[in-house]
N, C-alpha and C. Protein backbone atom coordinates (compact mmCIF):
# COMPACT_ATOMS: atom_id res chain seq x y z
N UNK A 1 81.26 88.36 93.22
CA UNK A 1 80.48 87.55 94.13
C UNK A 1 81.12 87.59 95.50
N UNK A 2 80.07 87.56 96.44
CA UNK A 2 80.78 88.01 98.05
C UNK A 2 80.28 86.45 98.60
N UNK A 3 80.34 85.63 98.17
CA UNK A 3 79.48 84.37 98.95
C UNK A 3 80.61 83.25 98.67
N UNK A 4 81.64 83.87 99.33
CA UNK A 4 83.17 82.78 99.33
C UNK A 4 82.76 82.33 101.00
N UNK A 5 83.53 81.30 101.18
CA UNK A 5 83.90 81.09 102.51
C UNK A 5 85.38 80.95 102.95
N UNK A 6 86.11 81.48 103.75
CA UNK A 6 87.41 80.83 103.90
C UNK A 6 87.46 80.18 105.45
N UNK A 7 87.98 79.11 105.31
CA UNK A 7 88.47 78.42 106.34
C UNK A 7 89.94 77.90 106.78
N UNK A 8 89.79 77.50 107.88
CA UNK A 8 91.29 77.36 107.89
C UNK A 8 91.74 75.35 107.45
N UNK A 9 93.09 75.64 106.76
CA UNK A 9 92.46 73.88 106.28
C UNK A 9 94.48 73.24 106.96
N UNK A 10 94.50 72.32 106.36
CA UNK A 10 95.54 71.71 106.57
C UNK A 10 96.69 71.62 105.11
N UNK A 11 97.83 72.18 105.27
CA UNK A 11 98.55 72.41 103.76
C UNK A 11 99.05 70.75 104.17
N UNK A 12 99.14 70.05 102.99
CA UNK A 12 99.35 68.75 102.25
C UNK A 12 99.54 69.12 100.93
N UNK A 13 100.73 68.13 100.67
CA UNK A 13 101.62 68.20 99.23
C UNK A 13 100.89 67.64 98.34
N UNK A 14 100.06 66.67 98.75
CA UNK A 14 99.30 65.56 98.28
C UNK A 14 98.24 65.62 97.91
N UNK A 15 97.33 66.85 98.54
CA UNK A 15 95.35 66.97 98.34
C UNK A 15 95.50 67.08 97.51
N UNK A 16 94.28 67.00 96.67
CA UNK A 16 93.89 67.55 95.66
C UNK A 16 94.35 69.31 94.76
N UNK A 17 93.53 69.61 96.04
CA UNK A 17 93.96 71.50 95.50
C UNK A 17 95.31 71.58 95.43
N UNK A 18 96.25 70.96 96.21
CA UNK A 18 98.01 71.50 95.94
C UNK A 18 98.60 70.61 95.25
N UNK A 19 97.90 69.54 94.41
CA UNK A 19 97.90 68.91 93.07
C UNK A 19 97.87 69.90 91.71
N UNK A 20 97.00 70.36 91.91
CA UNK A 20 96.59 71.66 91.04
C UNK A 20 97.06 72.88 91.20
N UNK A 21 97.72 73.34 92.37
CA UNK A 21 98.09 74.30 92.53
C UNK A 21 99.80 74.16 91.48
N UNK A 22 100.27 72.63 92.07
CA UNK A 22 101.19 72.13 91.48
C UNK A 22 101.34 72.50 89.58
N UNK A 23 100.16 71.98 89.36
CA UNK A 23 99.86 71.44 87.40
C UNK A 23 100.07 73.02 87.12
N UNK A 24 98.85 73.73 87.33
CA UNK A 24 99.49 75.07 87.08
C UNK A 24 100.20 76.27 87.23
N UNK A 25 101.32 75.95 88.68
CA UNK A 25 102.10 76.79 88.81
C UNK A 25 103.25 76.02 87.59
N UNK A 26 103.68 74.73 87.41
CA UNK A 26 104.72 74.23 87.07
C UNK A 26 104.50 74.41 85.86
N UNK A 27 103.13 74.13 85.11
CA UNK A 27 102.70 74.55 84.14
C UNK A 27 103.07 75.56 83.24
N UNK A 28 102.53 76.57 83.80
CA UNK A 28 102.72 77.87 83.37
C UNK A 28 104.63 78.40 83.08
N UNK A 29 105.09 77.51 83.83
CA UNK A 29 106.83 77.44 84.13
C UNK A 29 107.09 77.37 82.51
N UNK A 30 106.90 75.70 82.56
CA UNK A 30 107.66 75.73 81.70
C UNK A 30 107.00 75.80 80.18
N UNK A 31 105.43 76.02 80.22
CA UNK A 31 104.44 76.76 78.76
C UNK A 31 103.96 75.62 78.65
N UNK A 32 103.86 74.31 78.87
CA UNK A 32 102.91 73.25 78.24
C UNK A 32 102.11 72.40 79.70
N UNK A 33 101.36 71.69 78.64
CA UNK A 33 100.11 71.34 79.51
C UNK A 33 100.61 70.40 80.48
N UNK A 34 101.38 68.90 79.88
CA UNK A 34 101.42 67.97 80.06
C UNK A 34 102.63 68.36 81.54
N UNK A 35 102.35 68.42 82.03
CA UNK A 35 103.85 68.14 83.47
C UNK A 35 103.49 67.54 84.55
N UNK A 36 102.86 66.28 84.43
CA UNK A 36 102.90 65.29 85.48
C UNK A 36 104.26 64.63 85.78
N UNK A 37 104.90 64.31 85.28
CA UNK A 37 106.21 64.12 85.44
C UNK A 37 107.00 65.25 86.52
N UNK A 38 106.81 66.36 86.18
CA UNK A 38 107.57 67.58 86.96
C UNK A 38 107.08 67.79 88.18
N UNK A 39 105.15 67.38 88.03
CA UNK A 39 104.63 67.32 89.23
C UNK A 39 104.97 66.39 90.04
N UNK A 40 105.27 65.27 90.02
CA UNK A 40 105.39 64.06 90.78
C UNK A 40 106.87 64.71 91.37
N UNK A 41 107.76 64.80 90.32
CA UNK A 41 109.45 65.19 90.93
C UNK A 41 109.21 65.92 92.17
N UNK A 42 108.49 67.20 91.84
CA UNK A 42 108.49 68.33 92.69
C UNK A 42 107.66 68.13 94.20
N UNK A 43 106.28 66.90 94.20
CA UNK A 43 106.28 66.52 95.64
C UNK A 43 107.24 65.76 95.96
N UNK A 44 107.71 64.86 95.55
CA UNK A 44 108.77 64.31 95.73
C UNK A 44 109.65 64.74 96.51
N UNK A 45 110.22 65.68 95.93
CA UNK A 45 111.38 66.55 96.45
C UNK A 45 111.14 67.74 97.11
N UNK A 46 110.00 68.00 97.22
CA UNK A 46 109.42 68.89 98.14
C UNK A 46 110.05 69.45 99.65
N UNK A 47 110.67 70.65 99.45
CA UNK A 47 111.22 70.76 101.03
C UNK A 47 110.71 72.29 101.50
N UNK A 48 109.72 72.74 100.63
CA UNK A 48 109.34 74.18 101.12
C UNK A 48 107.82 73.60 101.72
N UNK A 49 107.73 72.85 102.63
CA UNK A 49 106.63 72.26 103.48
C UNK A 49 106.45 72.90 104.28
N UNK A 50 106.79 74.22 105.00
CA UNK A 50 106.55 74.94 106.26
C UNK A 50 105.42 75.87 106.44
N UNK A 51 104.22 74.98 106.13
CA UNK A 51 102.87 76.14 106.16
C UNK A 51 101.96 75.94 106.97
N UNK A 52 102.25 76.86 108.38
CA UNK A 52 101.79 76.28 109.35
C UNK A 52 100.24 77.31 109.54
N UNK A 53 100.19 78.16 108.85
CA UNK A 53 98.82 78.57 108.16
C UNK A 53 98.44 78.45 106.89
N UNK A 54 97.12 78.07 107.07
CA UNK A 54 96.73 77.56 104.89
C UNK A 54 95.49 77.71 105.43
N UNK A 55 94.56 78.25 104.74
CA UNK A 55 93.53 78.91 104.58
C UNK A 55 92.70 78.27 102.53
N UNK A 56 91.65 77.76 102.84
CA UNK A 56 91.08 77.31 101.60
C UNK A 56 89.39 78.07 101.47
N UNK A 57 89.51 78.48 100.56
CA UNK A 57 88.38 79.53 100.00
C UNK A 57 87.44 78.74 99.12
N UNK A 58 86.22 78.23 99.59
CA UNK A 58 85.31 77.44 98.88
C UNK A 58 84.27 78.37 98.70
N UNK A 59 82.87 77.80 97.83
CA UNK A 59 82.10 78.60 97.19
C UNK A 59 81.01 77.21 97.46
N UNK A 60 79.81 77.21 97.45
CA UNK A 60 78.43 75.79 97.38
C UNK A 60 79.50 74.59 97.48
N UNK A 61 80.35 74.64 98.49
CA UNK A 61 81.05 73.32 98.87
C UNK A 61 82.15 72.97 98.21
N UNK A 62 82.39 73.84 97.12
CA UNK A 62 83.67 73.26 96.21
C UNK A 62 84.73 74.25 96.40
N UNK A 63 86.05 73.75 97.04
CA UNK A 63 86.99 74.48 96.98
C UNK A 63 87.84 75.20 95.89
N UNK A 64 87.73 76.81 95.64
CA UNK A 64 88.23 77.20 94.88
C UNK A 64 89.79 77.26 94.91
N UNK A 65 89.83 77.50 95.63
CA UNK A 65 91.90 78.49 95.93
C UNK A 65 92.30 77.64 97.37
N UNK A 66 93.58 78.60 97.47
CA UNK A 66 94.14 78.53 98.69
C UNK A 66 95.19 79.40 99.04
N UNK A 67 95.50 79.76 99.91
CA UNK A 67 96.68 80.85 100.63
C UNK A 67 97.24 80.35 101.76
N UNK A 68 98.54 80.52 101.79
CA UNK A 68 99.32 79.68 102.97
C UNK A 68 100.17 81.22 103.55
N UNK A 69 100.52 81.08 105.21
CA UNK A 69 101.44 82.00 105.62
C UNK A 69 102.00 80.99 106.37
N UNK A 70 103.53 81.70 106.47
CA UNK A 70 104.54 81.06 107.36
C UNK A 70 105.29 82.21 108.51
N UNK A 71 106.13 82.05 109.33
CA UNK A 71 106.56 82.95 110.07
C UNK A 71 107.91 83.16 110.38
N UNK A 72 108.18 84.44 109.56
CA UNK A 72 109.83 85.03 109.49
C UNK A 72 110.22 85.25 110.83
N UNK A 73 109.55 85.49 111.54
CA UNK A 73 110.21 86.39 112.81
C UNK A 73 109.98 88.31 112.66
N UNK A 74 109.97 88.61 113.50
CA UNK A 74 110.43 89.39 114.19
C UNK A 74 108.71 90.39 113.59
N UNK A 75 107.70 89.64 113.84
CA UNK A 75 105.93 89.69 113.66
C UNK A 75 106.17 89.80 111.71
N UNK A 76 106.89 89.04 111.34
CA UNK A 76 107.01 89.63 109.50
C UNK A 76 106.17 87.36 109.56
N UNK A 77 105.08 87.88 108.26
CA UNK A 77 104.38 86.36 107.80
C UNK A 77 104.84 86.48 106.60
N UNK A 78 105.13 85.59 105.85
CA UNK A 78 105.43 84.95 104.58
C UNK A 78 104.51 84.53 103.98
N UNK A 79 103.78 84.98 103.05
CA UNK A 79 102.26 84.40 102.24
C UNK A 79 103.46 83.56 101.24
N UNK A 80 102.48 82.03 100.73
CA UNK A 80 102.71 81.23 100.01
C UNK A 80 101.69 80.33 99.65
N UNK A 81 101.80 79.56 98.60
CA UNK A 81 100.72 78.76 98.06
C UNK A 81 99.30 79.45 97.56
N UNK A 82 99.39 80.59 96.88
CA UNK A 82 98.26 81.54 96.41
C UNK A 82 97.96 81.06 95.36
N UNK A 83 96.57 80.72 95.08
CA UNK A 83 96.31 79.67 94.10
C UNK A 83 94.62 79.76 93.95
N UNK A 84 93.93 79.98 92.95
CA UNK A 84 92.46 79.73 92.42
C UNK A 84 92.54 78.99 91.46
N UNK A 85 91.89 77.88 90.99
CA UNK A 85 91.11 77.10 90.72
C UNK A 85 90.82 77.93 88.85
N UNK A 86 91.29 77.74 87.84
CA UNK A 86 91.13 78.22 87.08
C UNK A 86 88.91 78.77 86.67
N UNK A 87 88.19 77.44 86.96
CA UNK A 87 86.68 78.37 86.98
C UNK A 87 86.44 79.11 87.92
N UNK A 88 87.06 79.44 89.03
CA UNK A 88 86.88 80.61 89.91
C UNK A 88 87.68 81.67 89.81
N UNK A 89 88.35 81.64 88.83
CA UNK A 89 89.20 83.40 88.94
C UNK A 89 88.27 83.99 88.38
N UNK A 90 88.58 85.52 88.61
CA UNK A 90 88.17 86.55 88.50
C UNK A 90 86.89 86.86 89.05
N UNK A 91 86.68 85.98 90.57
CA UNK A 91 85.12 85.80 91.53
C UNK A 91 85.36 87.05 92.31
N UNK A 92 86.53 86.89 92.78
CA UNK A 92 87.00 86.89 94.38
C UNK A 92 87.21 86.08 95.34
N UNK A 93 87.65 85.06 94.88
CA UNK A 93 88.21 84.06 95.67
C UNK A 93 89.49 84.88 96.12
N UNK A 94 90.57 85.25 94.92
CA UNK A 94 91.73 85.22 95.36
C UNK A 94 91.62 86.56 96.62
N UNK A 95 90.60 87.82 96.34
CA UNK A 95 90.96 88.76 97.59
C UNK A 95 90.03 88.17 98.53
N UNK A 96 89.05 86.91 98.83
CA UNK A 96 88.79 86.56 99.87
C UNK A 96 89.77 86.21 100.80
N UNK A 97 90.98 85.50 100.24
CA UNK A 97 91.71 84.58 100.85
C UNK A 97 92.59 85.61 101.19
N UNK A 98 92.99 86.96 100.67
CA UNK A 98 93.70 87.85 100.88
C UNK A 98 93.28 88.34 102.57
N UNK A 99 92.38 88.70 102.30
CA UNK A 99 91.40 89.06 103.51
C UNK A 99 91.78 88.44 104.81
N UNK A 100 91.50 87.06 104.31
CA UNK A 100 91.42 86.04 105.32
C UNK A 100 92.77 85.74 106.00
N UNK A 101 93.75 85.89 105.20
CA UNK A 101 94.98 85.66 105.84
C UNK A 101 95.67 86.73 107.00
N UNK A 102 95.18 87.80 106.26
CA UNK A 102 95.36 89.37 106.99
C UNK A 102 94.84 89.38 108.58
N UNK A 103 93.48 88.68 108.61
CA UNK A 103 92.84 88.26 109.65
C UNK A 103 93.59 87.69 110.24
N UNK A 104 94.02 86.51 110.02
CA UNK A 104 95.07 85.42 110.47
C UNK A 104 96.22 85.94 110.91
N UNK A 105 96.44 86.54 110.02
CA UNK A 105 98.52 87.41 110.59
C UNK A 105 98.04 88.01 111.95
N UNK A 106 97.10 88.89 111.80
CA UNK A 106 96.66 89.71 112.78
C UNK A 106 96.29 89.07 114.10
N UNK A 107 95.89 87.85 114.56
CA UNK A 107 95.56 87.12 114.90
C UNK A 107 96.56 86.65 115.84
N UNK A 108 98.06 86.37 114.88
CA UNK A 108 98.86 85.55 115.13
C UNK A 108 99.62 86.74 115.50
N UNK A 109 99.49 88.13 115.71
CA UNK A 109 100.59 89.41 116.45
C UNK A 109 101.60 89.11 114.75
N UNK A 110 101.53 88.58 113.62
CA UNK A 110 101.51 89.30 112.81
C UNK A 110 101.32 90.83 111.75
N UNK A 111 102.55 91.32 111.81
CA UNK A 111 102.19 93.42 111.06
C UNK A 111 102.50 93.58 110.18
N UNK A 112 103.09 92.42 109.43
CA UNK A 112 103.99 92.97 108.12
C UNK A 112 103.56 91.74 107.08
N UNK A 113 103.79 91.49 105.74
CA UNK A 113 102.94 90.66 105.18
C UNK A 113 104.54 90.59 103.85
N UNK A 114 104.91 89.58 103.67
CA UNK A 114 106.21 88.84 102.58
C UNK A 114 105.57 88.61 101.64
N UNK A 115 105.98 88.46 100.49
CA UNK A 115 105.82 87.26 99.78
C UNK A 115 106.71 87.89 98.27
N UNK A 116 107.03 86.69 97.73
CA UNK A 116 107.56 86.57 96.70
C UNK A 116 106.56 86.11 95.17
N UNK A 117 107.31 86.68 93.81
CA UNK A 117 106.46 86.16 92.67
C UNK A 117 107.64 86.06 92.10
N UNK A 118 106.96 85.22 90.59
CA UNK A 118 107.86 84.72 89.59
C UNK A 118 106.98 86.18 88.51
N UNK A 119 108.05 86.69 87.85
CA UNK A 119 108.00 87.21 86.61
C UNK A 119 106.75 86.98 85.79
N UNK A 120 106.57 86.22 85.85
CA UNK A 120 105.82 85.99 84.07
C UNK A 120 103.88 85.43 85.20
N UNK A 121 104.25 85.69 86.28
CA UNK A 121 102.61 85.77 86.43
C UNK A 121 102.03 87.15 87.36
N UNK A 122 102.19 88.01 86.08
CA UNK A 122 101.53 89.18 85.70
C UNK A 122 100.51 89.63 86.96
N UNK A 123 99.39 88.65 86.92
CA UNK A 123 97.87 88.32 87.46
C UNK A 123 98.25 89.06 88.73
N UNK A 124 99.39 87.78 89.15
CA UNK A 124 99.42 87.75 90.91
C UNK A 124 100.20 89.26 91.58
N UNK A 125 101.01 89.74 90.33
CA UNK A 125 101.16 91.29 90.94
C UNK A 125 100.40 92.26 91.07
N UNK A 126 99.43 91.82 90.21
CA UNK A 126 98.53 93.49 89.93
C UNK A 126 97.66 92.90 91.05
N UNK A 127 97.16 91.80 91.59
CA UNK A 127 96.52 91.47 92.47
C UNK A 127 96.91 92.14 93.58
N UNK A 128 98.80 91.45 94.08
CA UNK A 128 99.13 92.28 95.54
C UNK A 128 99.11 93.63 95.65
N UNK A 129 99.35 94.50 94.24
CA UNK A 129 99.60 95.89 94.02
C UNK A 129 97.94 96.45 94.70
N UNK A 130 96.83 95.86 94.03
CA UNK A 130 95.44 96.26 94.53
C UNK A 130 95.12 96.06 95.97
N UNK A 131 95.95 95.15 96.46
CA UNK A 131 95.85 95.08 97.86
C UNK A 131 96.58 95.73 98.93
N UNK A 132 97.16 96.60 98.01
CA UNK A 132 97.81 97.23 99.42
C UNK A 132 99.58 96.98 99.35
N UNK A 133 99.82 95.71 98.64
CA UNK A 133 101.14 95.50 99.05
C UNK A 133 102.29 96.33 97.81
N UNK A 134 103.12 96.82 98.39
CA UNK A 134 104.04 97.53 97.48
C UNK A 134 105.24 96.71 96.90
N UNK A 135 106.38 96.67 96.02
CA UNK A 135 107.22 96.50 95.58
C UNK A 135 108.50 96.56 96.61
N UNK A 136 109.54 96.00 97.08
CA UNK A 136 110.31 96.30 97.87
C UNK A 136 111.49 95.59 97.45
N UNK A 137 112.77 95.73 97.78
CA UNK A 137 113.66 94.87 97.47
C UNK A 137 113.76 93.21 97.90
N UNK A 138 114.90 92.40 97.04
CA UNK A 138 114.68 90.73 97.69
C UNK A 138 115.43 90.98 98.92
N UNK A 139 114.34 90.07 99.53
CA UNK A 139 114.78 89.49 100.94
C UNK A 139 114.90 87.99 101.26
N UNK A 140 114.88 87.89 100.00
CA UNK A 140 114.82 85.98 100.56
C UNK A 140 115.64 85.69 99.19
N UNK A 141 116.06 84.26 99.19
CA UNK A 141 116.92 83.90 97.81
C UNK A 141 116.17 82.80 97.16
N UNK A 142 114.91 83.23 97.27
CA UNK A 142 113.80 82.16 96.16
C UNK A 142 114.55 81.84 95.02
N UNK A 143 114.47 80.88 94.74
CA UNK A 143 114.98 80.38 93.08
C UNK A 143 114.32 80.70 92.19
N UNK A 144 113.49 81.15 91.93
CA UNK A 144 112.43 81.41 90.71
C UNK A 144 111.81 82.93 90.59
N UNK A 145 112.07 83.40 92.01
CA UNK A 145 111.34 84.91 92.38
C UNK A 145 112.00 86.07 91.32
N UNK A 146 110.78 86.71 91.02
CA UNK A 146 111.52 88.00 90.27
C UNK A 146 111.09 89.27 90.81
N UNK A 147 109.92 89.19 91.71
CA UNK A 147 109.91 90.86 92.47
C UNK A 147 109.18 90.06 94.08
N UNK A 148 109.57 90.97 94.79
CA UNK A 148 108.74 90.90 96.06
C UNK A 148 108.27 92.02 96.69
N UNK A 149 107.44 91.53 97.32
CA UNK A 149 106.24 92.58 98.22
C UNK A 149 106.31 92.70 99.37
N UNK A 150 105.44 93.66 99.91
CA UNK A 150 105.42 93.94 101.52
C UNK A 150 104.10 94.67 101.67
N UNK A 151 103.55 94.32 102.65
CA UNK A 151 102.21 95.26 103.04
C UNK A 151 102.42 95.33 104.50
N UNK A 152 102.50 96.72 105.18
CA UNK A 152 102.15 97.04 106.81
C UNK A 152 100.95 96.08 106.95
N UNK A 153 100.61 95.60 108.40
CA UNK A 153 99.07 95.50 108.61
C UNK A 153 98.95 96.69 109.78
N UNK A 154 97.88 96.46 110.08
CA UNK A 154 97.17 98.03 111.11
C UNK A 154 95.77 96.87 111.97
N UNK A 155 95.94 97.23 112.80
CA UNK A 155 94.49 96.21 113.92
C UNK A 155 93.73 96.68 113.41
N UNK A 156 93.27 97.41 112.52
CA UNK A 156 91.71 97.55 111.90
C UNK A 156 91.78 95.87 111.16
N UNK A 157 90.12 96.36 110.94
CA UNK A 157 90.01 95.03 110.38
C UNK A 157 90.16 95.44 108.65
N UNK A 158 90.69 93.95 108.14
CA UNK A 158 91.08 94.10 106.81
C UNK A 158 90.09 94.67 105.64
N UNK A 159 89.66 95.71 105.19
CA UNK A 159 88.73 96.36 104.11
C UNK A 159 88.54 95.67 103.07
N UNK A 160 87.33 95.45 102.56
CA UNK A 160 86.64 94.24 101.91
C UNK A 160 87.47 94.83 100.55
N UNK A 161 88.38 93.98 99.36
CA UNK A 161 88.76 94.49 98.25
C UNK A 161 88.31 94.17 97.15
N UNK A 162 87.30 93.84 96.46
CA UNK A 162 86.77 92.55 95.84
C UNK A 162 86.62 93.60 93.99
């Protein structure tokens, strides 16, 4: 389906969507359902707040996902907070928001594209791998990260990947 919208939104620890983004990233952590407890700790203690781009991908008004970039320096963005909505995967939400951010880097004299994953979510590699982004060594000392990525950007505009 090509009838996503992305906009640009405001990252909060607190909305709704990064409630959920919360349940099932932490989720999936540690294998069971129940982690409201871990969720509450983790806004709580929340200190990776620096997302001064966040981008939310809705569909007939209901927000599916979301994608956040931050800024390394030297034109390198940091994608974070990549997240669909468990009834919207496998739409294209997640390469709308891909799209959309690319736009955004580009935008922002952003050329180079970061980001980090945890091991055991499979999904989100074969995702960056389809997009363009390759495998590269760590550059950051994430606590949880087990491979990271990199994608050039180019001033063309970003090629629809869906």
């Amino acid at each position: 389906m090509n009838n996503w919208i992305v906009t640009a939104g405001v990252w909060a620890a607190d909305s709704p969507l990064n409630h959920d983004y919360y349940v099932d990233i932490i989720g999936r952590y540690w294998g069971k359902d129940d982690v409201a407890a871990e969720v509450e700790g983790y806004q709580r203690d929340e200190e990776d707040s620096d997302v001064p781009v966040f981008l939310v991908v809705s569909r007939d008004g209901e927000d599916a996902g979301c994608l956040g970039m931050r800024f390394l320096g030297d034109g390198i963005g940091e994608l974070t907070r990549m997240f669909v909505r468990k009834p919207f995967r496998g739409q294209g939400a997640a390469s709308a928001l891909l799209r959309g951010i690319e736009a955004a880097a580009l935008e922002r004299g952003v050329t180079t594209l970061r980001l980090d994953v945890r091991s055991d979510l499979v999904e989100a590699r074969n995702l960056y791998a389809k997009h363009g982004f390759a495998e590269i060594e760590n550059y950051n000392d994430a606590q949880y990260a087990g491979h990271w990525f990199e994608k050039r950007l180019t001033s063309a505009r970003p090629v629809a990947m869906s």
